[in-house]
N, C-alpha and C. Protein backbone atom coordinates (compact mmCIF):
# COMPACT_ATOMS: atom_id res chain seq x y z
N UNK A 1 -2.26 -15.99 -5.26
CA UNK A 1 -1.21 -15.75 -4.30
C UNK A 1 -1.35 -16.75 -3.16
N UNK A 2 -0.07 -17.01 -2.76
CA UNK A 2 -0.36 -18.37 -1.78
C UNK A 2 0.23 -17.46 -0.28
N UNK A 3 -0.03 -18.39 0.80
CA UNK A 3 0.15 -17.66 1.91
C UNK A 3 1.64 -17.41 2.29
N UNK A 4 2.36 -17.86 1.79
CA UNK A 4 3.84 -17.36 1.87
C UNK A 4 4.45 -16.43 1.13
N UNK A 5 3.61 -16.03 0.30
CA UNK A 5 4.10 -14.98 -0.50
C UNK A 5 3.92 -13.47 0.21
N UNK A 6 4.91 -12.58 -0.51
CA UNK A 6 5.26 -11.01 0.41
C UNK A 6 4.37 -10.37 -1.02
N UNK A 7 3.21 -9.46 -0.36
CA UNK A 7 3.02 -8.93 -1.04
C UNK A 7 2.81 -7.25 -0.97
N UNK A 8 3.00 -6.26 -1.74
CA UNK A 8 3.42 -4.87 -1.84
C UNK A 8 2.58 -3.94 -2.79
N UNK A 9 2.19 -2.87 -2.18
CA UNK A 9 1.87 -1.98 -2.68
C UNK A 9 2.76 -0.92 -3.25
N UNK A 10 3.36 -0.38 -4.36
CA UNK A 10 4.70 0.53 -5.14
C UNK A 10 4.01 1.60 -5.45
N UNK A 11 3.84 2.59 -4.51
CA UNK A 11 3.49 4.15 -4.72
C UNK A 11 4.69 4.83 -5.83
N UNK A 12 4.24 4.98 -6.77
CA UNK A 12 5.15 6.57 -7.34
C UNK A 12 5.24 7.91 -6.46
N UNK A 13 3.96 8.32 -6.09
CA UNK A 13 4.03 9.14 -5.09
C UNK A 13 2.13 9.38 -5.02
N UNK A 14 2.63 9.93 -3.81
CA UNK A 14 0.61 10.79 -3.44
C UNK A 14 0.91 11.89 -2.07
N UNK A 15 0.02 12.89 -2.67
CA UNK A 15 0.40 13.99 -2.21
C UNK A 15 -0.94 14.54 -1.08
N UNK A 16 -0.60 14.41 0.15
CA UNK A 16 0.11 14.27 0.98
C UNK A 16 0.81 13.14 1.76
N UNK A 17 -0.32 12.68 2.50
CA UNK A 17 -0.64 11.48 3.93
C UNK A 17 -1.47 10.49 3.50
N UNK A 18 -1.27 9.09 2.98
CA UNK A 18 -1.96 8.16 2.90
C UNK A 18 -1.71 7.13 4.22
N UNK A 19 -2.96 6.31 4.08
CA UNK A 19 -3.22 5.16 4.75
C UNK A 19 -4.00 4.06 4.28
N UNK A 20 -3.39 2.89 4.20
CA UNK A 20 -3.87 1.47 3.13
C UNK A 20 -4.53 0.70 4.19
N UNK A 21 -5.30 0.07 4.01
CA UNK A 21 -6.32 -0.92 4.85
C UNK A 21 -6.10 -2.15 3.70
N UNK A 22 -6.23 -3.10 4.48
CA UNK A 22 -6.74 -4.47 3.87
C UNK A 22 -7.87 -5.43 4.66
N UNK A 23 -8.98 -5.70 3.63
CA UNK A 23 -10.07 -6.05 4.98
C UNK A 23 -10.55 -5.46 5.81
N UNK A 24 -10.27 -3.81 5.86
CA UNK A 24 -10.69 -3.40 7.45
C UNK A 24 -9.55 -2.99 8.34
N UNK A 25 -8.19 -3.67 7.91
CA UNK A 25 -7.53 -3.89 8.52
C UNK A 25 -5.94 -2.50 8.43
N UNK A 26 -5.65 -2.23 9.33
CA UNK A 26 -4.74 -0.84 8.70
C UNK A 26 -3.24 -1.33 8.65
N UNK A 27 -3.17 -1.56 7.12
CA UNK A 27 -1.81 -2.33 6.52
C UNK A 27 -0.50 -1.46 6.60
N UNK A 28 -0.55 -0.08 6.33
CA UNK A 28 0.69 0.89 6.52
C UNK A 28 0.01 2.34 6.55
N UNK A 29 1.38 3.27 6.46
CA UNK A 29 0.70 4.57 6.12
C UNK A 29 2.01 5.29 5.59
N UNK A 30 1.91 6.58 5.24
CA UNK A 30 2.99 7.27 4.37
C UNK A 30 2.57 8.51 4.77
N UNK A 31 3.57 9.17 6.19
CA UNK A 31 2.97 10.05 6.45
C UNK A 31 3.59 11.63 6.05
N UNK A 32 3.06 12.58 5.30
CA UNK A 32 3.65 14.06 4.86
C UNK A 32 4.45 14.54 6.22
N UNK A 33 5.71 14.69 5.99
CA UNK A 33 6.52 15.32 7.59
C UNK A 33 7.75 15.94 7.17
N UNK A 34 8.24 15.68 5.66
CA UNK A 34 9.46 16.27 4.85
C UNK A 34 8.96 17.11 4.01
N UNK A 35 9.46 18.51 3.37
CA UNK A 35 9.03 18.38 2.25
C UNK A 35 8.86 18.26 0.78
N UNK A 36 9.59 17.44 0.51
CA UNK A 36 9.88 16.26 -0.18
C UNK A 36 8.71 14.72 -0.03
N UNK A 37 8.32 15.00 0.79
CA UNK A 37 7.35 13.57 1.06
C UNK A 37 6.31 13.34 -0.35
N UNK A 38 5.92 14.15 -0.90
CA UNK A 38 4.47 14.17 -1.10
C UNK A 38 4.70 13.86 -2.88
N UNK A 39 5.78 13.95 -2.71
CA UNK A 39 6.78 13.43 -4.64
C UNK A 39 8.07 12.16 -4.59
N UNK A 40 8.07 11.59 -2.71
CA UNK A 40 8.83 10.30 -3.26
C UNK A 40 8.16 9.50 -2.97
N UNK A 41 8.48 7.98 -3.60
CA UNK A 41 8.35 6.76 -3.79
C UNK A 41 8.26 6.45 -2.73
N UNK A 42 6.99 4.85 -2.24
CA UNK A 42 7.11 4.26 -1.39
C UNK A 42 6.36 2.82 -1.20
N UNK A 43 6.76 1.91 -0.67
CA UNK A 43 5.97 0.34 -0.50
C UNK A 43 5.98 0.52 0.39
N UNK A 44 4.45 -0.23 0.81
CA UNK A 44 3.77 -0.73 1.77
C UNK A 44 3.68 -2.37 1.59
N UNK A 45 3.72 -3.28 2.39
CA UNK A 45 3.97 -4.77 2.49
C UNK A 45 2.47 -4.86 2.97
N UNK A 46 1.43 -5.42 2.35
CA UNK A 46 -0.18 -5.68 2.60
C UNK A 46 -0.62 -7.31 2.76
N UNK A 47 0.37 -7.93 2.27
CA UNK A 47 0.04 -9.37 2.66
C UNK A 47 -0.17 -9.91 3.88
N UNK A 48 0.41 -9.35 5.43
CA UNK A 48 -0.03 -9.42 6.50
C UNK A 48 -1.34 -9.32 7.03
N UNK A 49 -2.23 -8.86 6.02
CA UNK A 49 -3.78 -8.48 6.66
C UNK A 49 -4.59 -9.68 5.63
N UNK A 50 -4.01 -10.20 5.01
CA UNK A 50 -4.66 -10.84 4.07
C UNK A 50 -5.95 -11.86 4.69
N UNK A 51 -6.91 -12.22 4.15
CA UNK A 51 -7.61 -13.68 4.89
C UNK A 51 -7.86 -14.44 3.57
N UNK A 52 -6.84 -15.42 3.73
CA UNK A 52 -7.03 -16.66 2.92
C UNK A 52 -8.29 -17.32 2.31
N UNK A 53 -9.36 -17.24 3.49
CA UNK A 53 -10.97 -17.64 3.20
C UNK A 53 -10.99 -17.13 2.25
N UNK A 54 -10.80 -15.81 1.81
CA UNK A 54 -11.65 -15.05 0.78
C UNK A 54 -11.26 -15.52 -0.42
N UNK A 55 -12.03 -14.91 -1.40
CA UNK A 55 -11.24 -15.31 -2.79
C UNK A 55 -10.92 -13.99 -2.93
N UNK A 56 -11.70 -12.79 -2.90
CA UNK A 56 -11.35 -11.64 -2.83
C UNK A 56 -10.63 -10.69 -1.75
N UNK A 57 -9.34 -10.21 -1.66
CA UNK A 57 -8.89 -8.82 -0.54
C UNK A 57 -9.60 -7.67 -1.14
N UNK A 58 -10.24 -6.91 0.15
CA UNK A 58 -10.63 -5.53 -0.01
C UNK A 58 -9.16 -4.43 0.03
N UNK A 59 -8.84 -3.92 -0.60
CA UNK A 59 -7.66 -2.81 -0.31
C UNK A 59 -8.24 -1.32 -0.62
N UNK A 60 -8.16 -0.87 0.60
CA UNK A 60 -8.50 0.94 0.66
C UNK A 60 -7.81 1.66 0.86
N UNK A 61 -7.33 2.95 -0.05
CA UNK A 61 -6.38 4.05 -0.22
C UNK A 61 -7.18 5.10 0.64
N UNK A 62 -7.15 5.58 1.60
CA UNK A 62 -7.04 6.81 2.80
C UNK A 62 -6.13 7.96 2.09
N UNK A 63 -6.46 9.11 1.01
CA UNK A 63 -5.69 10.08 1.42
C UNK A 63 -5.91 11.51 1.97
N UNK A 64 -4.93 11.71 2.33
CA UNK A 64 -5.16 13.44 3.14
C UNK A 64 -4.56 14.23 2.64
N UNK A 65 -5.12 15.92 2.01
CA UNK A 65 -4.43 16.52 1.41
C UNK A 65 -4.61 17.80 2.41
N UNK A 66 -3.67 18.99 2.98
CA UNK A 66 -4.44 19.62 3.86
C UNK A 66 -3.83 20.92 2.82
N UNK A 67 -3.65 21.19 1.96
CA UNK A 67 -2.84 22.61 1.01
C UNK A 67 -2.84 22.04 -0.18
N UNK A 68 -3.69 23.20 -1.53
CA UNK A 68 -3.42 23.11 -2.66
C UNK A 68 -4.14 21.53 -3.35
N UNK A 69 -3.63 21.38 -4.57
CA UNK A 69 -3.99 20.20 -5.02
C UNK A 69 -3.50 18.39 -4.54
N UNK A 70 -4.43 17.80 -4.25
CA UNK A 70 -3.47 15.91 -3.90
C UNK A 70 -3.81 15.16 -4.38
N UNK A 71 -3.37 13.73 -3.88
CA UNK A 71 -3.80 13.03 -4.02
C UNK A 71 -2.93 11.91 -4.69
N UNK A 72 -3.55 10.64 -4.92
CA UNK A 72 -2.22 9.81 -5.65
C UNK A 72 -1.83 10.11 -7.51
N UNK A 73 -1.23 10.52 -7.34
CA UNK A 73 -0.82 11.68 -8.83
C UNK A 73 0.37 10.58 -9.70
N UNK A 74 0.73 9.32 -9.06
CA UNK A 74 1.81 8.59 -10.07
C UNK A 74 1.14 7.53 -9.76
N UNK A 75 1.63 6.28 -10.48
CA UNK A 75 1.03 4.66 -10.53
C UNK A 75 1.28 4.07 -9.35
N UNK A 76 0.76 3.03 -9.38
CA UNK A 76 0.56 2.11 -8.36
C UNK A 76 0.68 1.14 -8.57
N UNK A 77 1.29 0.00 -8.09
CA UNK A 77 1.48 -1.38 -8.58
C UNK A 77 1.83 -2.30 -7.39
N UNK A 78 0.59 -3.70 -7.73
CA UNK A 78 0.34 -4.65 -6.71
C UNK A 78 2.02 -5.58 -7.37
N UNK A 79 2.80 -5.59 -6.45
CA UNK A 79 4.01 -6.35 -6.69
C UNK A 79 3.96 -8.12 -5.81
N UNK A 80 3.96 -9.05 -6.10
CA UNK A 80 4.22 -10.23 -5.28
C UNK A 80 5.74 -10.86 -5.26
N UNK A 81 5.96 -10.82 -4.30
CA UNK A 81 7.65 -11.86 -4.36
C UNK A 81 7.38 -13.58 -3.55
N UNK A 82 7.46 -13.85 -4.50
CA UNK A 82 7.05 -15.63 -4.49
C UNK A 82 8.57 -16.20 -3.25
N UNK A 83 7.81 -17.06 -2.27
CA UNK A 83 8.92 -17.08 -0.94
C UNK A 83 8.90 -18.86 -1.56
N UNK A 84 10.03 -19.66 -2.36
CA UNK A 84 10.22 -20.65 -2.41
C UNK A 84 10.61 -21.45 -0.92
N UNK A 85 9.57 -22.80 -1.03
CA UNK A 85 9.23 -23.17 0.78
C UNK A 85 10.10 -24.60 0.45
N UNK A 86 10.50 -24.83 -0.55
CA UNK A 86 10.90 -26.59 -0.89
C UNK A 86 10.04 -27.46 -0.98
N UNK A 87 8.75 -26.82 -0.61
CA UNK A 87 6.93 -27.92 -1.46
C UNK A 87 6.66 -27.75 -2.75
């Protein structure tokens, strides 16, 4: 992935309250407040925390369940959208 590229995290869902880090760094969050929250879909944009140095990004899933069973219960998928620069 090059530094112009947008890159995304594609929740199916997670039940309740998550929060994504990259590096250390706190990339988004998806917070339970409907209730409906905890079964829809959602992206988080994580390429902002990125550090180029690395060869490797750390990415950490934070979730909070406060009732019953949670947790991230559908797929997940690292999405990239390539930003053509004219180089």
């Amino acid at each position: 992935m090059k530094l112009r590229d947008n890159v995304f995290l594609i929740f199916g869902a997670v039940d309740e309250s998550c929060w994504i880090y990259v590096n250390g760094k706190k990339a988004g969050e998806h917070l339970f407040k409907n209730s409906d929250d905890w079964k829809t879909p959602f992206i988080i944009r994580i390429d902002r925390e990125f550090d180029n140095s690395k060869e490797w990004q750390d990415i950490v899933i934070r979730v909070e369940d406060k009732s019953g069973m949670g947790g991230i219960y559908k797929s997940v998928w690292l999405a990239v959208e390539n930003k053509y620069t004219g180089k």
